[in-house]
Structure formats: C-alpha cells, structure tokens
N, C-alpha and C. Protein backbone atom coordinates (compact mmCIF):
# COMPACT_ATOMS: atom_id res chain seq x y z
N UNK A 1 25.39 -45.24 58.87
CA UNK A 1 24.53 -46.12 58.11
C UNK A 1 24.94 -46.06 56.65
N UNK A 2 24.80 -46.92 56.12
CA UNK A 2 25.45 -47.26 54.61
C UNK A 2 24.36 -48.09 53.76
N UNK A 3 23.90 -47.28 52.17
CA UNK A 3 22.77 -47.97 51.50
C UNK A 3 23.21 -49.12 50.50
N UNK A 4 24.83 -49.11 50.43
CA UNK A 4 25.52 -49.77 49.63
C UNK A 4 27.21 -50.39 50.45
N UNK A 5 26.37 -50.38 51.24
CA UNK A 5 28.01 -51.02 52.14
C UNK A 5 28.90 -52.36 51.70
N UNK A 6 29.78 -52.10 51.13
CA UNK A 6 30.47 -53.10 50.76
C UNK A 6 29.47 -53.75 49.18
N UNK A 7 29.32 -53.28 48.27
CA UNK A 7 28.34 -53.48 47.36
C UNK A 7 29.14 -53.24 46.12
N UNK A 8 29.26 -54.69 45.55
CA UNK A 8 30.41 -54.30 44.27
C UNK A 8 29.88 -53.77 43.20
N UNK A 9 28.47 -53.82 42.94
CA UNK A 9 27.35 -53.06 42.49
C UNK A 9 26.84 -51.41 42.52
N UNK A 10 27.37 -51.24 43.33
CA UNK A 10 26.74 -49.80 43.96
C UNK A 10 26.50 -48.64 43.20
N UNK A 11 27.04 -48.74 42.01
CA UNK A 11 27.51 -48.02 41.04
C UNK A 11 25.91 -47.67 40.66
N UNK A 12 25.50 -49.12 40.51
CA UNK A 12 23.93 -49.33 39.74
C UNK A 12 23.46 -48.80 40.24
N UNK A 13 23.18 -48.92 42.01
CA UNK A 13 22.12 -48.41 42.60
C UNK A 13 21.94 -46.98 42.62
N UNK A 14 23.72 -46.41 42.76
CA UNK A 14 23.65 -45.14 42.92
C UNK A 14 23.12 -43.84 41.60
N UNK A 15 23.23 -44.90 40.32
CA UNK A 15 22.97 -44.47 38.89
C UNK A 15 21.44 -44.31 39.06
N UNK A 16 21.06 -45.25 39.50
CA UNK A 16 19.41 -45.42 39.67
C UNK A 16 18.58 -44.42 40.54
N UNK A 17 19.76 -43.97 41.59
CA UNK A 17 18.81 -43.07 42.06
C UNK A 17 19.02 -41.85 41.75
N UNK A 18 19.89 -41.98 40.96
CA UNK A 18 20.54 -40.11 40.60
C UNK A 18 19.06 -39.98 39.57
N UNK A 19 18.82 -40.66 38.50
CA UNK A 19 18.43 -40.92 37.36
C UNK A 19 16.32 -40.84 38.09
N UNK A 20 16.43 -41.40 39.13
CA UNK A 20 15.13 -40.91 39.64
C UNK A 20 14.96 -39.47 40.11
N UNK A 21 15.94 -39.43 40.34
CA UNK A 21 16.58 -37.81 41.20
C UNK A 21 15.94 -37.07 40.12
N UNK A 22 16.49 -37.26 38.80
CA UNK A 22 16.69 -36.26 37.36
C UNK A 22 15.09 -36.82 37.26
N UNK A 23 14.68 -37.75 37.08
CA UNK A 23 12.96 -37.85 36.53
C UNK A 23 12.04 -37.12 37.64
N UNK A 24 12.14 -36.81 38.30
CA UNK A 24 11.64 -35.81 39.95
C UNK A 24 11.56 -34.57 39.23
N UNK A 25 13.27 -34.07 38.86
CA UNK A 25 13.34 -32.64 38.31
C UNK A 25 12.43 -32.15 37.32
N UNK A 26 12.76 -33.41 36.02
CA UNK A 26 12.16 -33.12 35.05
C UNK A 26 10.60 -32.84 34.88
N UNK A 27 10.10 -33.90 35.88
CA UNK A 27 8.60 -33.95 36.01
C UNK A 27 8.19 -32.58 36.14
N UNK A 28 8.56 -31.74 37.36
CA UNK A 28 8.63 -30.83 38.35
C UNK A 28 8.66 -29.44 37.17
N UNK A 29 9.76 -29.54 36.32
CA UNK A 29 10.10 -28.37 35.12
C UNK A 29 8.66 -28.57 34.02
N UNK A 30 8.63 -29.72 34.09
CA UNK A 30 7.59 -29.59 32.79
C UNK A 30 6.53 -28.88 33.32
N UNK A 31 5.70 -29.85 34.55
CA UNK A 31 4.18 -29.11 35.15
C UNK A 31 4.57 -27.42 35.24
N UNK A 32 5.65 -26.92 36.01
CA UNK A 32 5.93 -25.79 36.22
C UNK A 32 5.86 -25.33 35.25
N UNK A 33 6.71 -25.51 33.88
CA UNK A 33 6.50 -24.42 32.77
C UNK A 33 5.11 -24.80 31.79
N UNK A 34 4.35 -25.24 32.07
CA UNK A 34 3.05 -25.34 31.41
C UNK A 34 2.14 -24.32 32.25
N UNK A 35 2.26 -24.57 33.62
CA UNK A 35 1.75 -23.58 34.77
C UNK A 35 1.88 -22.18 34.14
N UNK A 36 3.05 -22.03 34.21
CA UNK A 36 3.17 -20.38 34.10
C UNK A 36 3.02 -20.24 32.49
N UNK A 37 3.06 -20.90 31.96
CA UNK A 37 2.61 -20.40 30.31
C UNK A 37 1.36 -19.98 30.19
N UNK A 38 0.67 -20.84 31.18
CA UNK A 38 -0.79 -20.67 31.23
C UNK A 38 -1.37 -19.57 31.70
N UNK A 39 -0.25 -19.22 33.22
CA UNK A 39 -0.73 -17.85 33.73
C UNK A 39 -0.53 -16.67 33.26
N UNK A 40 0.77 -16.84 32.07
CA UNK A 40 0.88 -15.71 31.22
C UNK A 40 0.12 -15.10 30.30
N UNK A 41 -0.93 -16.60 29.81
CA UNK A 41 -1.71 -16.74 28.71
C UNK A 41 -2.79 -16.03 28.87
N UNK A 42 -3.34 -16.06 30.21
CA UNK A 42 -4.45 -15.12 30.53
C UNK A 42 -4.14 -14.10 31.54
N UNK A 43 -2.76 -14.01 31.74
CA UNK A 43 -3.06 -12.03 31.79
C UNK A 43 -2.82 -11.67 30.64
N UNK A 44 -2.23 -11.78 29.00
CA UNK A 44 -2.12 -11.31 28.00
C UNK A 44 -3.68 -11.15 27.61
N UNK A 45 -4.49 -12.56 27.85
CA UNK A 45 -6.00 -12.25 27.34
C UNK A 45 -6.30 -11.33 28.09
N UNK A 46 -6.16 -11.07 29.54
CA UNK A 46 -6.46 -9.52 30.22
C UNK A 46 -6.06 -8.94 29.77
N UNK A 47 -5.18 -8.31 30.19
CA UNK A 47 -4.70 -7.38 28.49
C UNK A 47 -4.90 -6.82 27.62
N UNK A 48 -5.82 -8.11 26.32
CA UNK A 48 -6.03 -8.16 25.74
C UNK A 48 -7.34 -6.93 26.08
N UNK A 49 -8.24 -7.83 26.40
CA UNK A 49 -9.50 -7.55 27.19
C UNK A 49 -9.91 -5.88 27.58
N UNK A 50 -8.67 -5.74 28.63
CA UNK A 50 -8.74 -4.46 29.00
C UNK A 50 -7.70 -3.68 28.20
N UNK A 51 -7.39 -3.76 27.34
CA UNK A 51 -6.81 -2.88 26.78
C UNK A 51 -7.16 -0.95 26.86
N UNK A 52 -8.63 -1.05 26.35
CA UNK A 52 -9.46 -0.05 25.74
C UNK A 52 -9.08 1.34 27.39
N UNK A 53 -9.08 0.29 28.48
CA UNK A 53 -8.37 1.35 29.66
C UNK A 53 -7.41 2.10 29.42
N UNK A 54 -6.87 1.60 28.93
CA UNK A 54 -5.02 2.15 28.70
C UNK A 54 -5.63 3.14 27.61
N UNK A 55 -6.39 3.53 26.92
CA UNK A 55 -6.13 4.31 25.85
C UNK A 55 -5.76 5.89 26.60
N UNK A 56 -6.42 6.16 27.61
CA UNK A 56 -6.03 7.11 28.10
C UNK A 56 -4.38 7.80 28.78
N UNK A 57 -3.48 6.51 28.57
CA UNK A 57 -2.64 6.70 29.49
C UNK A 57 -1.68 6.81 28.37
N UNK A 58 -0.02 6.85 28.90
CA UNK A 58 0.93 6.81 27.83
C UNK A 58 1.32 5.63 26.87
N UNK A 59 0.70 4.96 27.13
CA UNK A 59 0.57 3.55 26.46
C UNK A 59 -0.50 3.10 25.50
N UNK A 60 -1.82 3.74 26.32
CA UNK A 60 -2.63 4.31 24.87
C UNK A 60 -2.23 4.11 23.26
N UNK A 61 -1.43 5.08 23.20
CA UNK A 61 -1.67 4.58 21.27
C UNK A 61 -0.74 2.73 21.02
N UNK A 62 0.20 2.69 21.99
CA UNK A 62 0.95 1.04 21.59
C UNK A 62 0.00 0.32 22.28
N UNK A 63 -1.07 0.12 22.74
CA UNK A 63 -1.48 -0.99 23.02
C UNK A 63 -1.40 -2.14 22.42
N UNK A 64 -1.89 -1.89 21.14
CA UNK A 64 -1.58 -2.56 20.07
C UNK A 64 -0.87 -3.75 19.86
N UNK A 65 0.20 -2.48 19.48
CA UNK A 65 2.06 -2.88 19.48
C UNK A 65 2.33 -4.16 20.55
N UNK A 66 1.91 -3.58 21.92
CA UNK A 66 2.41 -4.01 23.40
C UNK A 66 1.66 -5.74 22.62
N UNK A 67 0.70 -5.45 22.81
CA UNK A 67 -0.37 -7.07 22.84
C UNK A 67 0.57 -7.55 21.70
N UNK A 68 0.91 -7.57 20.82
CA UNK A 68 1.74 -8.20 19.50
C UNK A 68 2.59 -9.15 19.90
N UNK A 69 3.63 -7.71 20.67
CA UNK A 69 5.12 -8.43 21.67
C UNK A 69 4.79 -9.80 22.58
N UNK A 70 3.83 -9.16 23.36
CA UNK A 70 3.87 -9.91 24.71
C UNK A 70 2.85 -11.33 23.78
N UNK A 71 1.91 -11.48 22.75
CA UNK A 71 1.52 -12.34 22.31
C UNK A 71 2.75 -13.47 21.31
N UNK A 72 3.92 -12.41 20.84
CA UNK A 72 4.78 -13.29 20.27
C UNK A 72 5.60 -13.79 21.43
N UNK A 73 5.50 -13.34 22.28
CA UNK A 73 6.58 -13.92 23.70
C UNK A 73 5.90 -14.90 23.95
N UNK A 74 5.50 -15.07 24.46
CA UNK A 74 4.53 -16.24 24.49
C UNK A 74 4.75 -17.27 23.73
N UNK A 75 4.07 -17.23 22.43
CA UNK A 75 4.71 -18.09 21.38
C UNK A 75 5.88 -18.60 21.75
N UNK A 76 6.68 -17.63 21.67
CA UNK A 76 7.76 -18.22 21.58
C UNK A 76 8.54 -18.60 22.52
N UNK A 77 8.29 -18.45 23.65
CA UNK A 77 8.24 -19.44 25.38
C UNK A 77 7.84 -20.38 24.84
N UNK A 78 6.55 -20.78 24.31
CA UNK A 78 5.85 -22.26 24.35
C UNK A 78 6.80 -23.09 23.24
N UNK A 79 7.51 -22.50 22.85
CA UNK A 79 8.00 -22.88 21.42
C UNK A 79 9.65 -23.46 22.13
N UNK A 80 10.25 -22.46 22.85
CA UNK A 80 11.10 -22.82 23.51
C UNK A 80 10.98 -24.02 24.62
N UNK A 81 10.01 -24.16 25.50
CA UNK A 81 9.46 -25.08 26.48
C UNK A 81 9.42 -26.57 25.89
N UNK A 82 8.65 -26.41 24.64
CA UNK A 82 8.68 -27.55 24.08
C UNK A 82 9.43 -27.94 23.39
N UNK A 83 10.21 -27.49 23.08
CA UNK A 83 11.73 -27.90 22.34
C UNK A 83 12.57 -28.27 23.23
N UNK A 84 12.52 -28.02 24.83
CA UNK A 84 13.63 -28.30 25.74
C UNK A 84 13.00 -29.79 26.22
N UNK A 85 11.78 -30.24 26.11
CA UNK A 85 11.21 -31.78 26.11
C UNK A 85 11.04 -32.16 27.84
N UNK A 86 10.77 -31.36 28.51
CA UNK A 86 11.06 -31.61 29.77
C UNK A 86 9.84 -33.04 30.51
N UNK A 87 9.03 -33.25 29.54
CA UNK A 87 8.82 -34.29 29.76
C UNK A 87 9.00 -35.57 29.28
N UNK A 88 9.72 -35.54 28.17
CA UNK A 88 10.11 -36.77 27.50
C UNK A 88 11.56 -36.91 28.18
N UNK A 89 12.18 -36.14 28.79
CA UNK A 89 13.51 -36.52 29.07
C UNK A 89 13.26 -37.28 30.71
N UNK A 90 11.80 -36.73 31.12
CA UNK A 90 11.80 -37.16 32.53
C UNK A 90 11.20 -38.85 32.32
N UNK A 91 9.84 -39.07 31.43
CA UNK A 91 9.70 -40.10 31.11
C UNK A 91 11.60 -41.20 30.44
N UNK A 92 12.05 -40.66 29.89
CA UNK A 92 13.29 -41.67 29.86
C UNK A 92 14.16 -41.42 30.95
N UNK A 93 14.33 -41.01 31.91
CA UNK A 93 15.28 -41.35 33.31
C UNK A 93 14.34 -42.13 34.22
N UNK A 94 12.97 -42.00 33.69
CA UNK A 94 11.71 -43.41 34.61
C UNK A 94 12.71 -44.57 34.03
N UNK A 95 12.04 -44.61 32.59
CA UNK A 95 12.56 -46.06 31.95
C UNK A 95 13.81 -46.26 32.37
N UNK A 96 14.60 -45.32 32.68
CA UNK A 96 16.22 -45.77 32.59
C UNK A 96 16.41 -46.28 34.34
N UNK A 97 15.80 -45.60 34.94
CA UNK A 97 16.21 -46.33 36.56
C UNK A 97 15.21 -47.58 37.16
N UNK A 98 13.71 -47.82 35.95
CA UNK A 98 13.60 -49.18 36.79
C UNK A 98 13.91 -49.71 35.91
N UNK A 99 15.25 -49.73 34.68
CA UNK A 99 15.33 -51.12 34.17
C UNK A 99 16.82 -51.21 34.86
N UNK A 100 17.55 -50.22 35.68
CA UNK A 100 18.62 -50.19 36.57
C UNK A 100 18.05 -50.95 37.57
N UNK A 101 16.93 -50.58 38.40
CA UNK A 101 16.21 -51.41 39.41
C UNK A 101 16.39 -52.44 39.46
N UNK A 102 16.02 -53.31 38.38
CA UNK A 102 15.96 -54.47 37.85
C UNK A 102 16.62 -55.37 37.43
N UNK A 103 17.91 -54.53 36.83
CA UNK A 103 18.94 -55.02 37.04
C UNK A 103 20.01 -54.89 38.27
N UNK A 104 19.66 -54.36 39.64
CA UNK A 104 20.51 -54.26 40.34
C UNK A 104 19.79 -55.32 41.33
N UNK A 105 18.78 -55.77 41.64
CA UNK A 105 17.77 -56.43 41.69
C UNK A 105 18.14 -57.95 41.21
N UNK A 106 18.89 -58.56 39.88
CA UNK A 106 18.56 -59.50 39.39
C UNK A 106 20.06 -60.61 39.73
N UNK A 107 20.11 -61.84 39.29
CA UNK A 107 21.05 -62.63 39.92
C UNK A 107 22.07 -62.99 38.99
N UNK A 108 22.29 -62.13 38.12
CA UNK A 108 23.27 -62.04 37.07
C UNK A 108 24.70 -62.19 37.55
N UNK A 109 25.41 -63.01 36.47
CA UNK A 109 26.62 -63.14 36.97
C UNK A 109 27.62 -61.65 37.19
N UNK A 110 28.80 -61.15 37.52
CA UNK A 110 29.45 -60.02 37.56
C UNK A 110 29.51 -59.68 36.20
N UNK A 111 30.18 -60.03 35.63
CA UNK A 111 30.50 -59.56 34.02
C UNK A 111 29.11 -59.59 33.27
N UNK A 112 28.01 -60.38 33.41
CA UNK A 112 27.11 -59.56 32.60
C UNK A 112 25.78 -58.59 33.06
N UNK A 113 26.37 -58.40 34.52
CA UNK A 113 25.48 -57.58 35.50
C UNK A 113 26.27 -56.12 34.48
N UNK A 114 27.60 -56.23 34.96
CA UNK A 114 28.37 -54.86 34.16
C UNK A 114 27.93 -54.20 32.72
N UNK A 115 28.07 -55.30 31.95
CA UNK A 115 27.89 -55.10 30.65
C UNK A 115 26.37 -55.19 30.55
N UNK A 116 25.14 -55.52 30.96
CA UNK A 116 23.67 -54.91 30.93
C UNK A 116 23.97 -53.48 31.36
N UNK A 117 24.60 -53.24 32.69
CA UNK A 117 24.68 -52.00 32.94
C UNK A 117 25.08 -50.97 32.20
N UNK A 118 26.42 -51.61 31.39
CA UNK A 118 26.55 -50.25 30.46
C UNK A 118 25.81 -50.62 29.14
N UNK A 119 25.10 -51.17 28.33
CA UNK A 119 23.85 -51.42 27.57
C UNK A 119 22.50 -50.63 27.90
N UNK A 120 22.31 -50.37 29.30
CA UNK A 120 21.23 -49.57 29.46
C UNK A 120 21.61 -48.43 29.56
N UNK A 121 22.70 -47.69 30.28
CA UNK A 121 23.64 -46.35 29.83
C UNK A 121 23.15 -45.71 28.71
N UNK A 122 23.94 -47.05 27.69
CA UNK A 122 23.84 -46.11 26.24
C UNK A 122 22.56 -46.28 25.88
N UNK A 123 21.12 -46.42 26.03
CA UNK A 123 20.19 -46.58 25.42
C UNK A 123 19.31 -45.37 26.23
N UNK A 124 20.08 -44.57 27.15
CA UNK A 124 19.02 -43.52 27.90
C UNK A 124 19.91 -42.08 27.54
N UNK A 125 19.49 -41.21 27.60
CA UNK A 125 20.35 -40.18 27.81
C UNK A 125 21.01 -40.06 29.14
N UNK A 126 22.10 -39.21 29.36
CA UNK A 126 22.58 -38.71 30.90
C UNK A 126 21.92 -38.11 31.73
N UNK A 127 21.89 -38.53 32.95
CA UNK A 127 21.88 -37.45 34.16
C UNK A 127 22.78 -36.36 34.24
N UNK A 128 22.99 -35.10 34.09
CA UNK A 128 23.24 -33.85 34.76
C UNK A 128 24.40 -34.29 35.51
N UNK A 129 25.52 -33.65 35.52
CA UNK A 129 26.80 -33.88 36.93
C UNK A 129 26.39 -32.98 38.17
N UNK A 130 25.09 -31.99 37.89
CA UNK A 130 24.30 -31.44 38.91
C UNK A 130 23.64 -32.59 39.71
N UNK A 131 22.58 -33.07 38.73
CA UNK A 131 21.96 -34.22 39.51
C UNK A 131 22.63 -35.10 40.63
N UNK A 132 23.89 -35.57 39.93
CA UNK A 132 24.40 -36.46 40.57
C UNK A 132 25.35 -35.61 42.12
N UNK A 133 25.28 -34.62 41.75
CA UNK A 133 26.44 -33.64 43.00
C UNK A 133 24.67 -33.72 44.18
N UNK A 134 23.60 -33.32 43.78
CA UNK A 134 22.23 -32.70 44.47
C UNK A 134 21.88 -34.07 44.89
N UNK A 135 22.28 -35.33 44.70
CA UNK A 135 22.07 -36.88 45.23
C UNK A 135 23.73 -36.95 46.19
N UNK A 136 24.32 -36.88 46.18
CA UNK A 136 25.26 -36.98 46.62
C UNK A 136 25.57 -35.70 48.41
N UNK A 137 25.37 -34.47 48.18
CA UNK A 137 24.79 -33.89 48.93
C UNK A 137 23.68 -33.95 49.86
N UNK A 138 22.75 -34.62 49.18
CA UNK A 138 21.16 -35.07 50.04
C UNK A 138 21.82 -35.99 51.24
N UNK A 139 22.33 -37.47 50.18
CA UNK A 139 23.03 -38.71 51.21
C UNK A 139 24.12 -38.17 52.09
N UNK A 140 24.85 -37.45 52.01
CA UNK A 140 26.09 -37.43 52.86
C UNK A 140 25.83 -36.09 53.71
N UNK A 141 25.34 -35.10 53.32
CA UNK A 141 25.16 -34.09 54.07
C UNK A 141 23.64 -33.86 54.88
N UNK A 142 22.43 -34.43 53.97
CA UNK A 142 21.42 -34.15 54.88
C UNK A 142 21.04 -35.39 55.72
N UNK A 143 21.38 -36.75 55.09
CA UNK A 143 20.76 -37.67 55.50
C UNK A 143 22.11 -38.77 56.70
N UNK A 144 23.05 -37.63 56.44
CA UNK A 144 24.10 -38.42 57.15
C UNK A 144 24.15 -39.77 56.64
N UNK A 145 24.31 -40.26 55.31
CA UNK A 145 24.43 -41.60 54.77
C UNK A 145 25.64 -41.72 54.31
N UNK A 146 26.57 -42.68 54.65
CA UNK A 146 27.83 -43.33 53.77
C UNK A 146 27.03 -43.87 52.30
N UNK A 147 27.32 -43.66 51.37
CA UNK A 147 27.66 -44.30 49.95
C UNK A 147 28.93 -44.95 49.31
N UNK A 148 28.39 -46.36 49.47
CA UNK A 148 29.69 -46.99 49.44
C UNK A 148 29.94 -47.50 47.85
N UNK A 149 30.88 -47.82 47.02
CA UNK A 149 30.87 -47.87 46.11
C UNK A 149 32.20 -49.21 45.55
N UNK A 150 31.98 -49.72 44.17
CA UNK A 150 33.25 -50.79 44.76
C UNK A 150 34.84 -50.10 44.80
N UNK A 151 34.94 -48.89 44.29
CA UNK A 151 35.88 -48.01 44.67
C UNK A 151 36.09 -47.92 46.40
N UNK A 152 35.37 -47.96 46.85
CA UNK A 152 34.62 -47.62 47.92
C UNK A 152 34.08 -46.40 48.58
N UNK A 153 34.10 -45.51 49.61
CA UNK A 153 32.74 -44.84 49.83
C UNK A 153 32.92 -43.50 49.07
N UNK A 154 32.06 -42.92 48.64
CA UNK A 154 32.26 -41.53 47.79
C UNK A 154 31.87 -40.75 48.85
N UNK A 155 32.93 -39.34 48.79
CA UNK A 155 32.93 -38.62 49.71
C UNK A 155 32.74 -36.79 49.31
N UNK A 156 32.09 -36.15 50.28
CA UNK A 156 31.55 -34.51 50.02
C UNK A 156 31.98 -33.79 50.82
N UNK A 157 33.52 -33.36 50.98
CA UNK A 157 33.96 -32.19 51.66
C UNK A 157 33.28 -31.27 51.54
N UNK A 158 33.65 -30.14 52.65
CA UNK A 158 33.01 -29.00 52.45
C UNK A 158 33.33 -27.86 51.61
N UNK A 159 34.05 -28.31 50.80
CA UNK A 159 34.62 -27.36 49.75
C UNK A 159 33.50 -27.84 48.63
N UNK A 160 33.57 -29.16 48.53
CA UNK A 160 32.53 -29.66 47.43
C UNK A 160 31.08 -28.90 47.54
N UNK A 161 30.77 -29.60 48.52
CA UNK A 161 29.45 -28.86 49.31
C UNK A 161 28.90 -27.55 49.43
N UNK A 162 30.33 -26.72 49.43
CA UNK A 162 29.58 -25.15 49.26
C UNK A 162 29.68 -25.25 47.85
N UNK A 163 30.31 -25.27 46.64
CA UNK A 163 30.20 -25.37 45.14
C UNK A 163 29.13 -25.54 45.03
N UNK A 164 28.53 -26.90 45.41
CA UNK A 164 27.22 -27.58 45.23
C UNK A 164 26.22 -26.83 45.50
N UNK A 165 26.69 -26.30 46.74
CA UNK A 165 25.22 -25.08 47.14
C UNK A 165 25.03 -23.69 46.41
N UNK A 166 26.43 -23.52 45.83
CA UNK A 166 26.30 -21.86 45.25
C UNK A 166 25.46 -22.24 43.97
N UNK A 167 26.07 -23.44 43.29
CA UNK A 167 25.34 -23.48 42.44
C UNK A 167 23.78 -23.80 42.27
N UNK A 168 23.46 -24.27 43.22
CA UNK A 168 21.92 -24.84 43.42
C UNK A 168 21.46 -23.18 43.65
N UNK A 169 21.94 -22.67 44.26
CA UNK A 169 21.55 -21.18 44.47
C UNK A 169 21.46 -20.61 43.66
N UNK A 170 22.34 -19.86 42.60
CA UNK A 170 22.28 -19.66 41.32
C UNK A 170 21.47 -20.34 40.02
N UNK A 171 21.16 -21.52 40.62
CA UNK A 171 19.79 -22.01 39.82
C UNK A 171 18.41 -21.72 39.98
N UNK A 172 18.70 -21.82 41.52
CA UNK A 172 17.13 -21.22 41.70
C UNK A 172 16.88 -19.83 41.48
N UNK A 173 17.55 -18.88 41.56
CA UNK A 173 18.08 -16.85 41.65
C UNK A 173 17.72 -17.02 40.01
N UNK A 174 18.10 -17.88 39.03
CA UNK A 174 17.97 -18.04 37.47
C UNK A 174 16.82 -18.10 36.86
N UNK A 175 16.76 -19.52 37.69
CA UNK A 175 15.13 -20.07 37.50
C UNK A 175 14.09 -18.86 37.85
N UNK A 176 14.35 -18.64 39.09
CA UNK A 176 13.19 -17.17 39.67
C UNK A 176 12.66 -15.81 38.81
N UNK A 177 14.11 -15.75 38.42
CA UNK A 177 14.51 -14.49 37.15
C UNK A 177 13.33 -14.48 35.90
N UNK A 178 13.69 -16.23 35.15
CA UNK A 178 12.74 -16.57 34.39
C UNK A 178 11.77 -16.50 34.41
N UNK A 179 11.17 -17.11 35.63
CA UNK A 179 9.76 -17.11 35.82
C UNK A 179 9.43 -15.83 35.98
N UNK A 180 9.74 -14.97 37.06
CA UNK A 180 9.19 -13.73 37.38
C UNK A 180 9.26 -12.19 36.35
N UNK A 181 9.94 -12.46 35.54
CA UNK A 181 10.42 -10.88 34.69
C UNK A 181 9.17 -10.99 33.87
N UNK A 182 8.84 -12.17 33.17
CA UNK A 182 7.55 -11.85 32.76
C UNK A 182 6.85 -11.13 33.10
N UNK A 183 6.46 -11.55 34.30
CA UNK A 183 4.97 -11.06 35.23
C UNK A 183 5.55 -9.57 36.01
N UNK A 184 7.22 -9.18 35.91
CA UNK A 184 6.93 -7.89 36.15
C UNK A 184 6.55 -6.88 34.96
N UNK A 185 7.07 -7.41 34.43
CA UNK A 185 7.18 -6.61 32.94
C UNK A 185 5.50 -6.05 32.72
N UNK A 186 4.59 -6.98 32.77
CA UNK A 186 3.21 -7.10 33.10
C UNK A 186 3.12 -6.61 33.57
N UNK A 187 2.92 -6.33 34.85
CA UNK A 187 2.79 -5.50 36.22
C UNK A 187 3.10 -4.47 35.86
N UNK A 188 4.09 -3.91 35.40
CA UNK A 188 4.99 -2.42 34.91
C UNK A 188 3.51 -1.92 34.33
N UNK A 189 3.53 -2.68 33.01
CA UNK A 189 2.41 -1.86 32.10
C UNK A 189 1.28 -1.59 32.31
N UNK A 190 0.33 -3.11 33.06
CA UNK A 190 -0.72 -2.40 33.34
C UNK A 190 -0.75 -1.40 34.96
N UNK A 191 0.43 -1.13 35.83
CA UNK A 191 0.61 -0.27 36.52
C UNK A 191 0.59 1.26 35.96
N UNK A 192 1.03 1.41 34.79
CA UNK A 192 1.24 2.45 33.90
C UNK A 192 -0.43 2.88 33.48
C-alpha cells in the first residue's frame, strides 16, 4: 500500500507529516516538563516543610544549605525549560503542516505549488532529521507502507533502522536520566 504512489508532490505530504510528527513531540515535552517541575516543586515544599525531622540526622545542620540548592535547581530547570520553548516550537510545526495541508490539498499549477512550498519552509523552523528518520520508520517498518516520492519510493534498510532505533533508545535512557536523577537525589536525602 502506498500514501503517495506515484505523487509528484509527495515531498509536501511527507513534510507535513513529519512536521505533525515534531508538533506531537513538542506538545508531549512541554506538558511533560511542566509535570515534573511541578512534582519537584512540592517535594522541595516537603522538604521544605519537613525539614525540622532531619535535624537529628547527618544532614541536620545543611538542611538549610540542601533547601537553597535543590530551590535554585529548580529555578533553574524552569529557566532552562522555558528557554528551550517547547511549546512555541510545537505551536509553529501546527501552523507549518496545515498550511502544507493546504497547500498539498490546493489546485496550483507545478511551479507555484513548488515555490509556495519552499515559501512556507522558510517561514517555519525545521523538523529534526530524527523526526523525519521516527516518520519514516513508523511508515515502512511498522505500518508496512511504501512512501513514494517524485524521486520515487524512499527506502529503510535494516542498517538504517537499527541506527534509528539505537538512537531513539538513547533518547529515551537520556530523557529517563533527566527526569529521574532529580527525584533520586530526593529520595537519597530524605532516606538519610
């Protein structure tokens, strides 16, 4: 089965869905790192809270200290989070794939189907060469789909395919890292 079979276009469609692909991610990163900022936010107010426990233990006299750190970490997660824009970049790969939609969609002649196409390009930022490998993988390897292109069909050996996967692996083992060292680090102290 083929979503672009013989499609001198395909280019568009396939831009369009990488670019939804990337507004999925982005969505997904933002809620997530607001989530866990939040859950960090109030075990530090625990923490905070129970501090006066710890005076007895070896941590006792830094409580202090400890609440400072883990209150400037914080900060400066939220500071980092929002500087990486993970929702403004997802809101512009929306805008950028339904005005691809729309133009892949519309009855434009060839030459100015092309040239809208690369006009909306430059007016969005890029998709990721991840994105586009994690769309490309989905169609050919999970969904058993030909992607045909006016080159014609783009293809995912299995050499490609394991790359694709180590690295998706190593993103998530990364991602996990991030999220979780916090909350052991946490765990450590008030275990202590």
């Amino acid at each position: 089965m083929s979503d672009t079979s013989g499609d001198p276009f395909g280019n568009i469609w396939i831009t369009s869905r990488v670019r939804m692909d990337a507004h999925a991610k982005f969505t997904r990163l933002d809620q997530l790192s607001h989530i866990v900022l939040t859950i960090y936010s109030v075990a530090l107010l625990g923490f905070s809270v129970f501090q006066h426990h710890l005076a007895n233990t070896p941590l006792g006299p830094y409580t202090s200290e400890i609440s400072i750190v883990l209150s400037a970490s914080i900060l400066c997660a939220s500071l980092v989070v929002w500087g990486l824009g993970f929702g403004e970049k997802a809101r512009d790969h929306r805008d950028c794939y339904l005005a691809l939609q729309r133009l892949y969609e519309s009855d434009l002649e060839a030459g100015e189907k092309k040239a809208t196409y690369q006009g909306i390009l430059d007016r969005y930022p890029n998709h990721s060469d991840f994105d586009y490998e994690r769309f490309i993988f989905r169609k050919v390897w999970i969904e058993s789909t030909s992607i045909d292109t006016a080159r014609g069909p783009i293809k995912m050996g299995l050499a490609r395919a394991a790359k694709y996967l180590v690295r998706e692996l190593l993103f998530w083992v990364v991602g996990a890292a991030l999220v979780f060292t916090p909350a052991i680090v946490i765990a450590v102290i008030y275990a202590l």
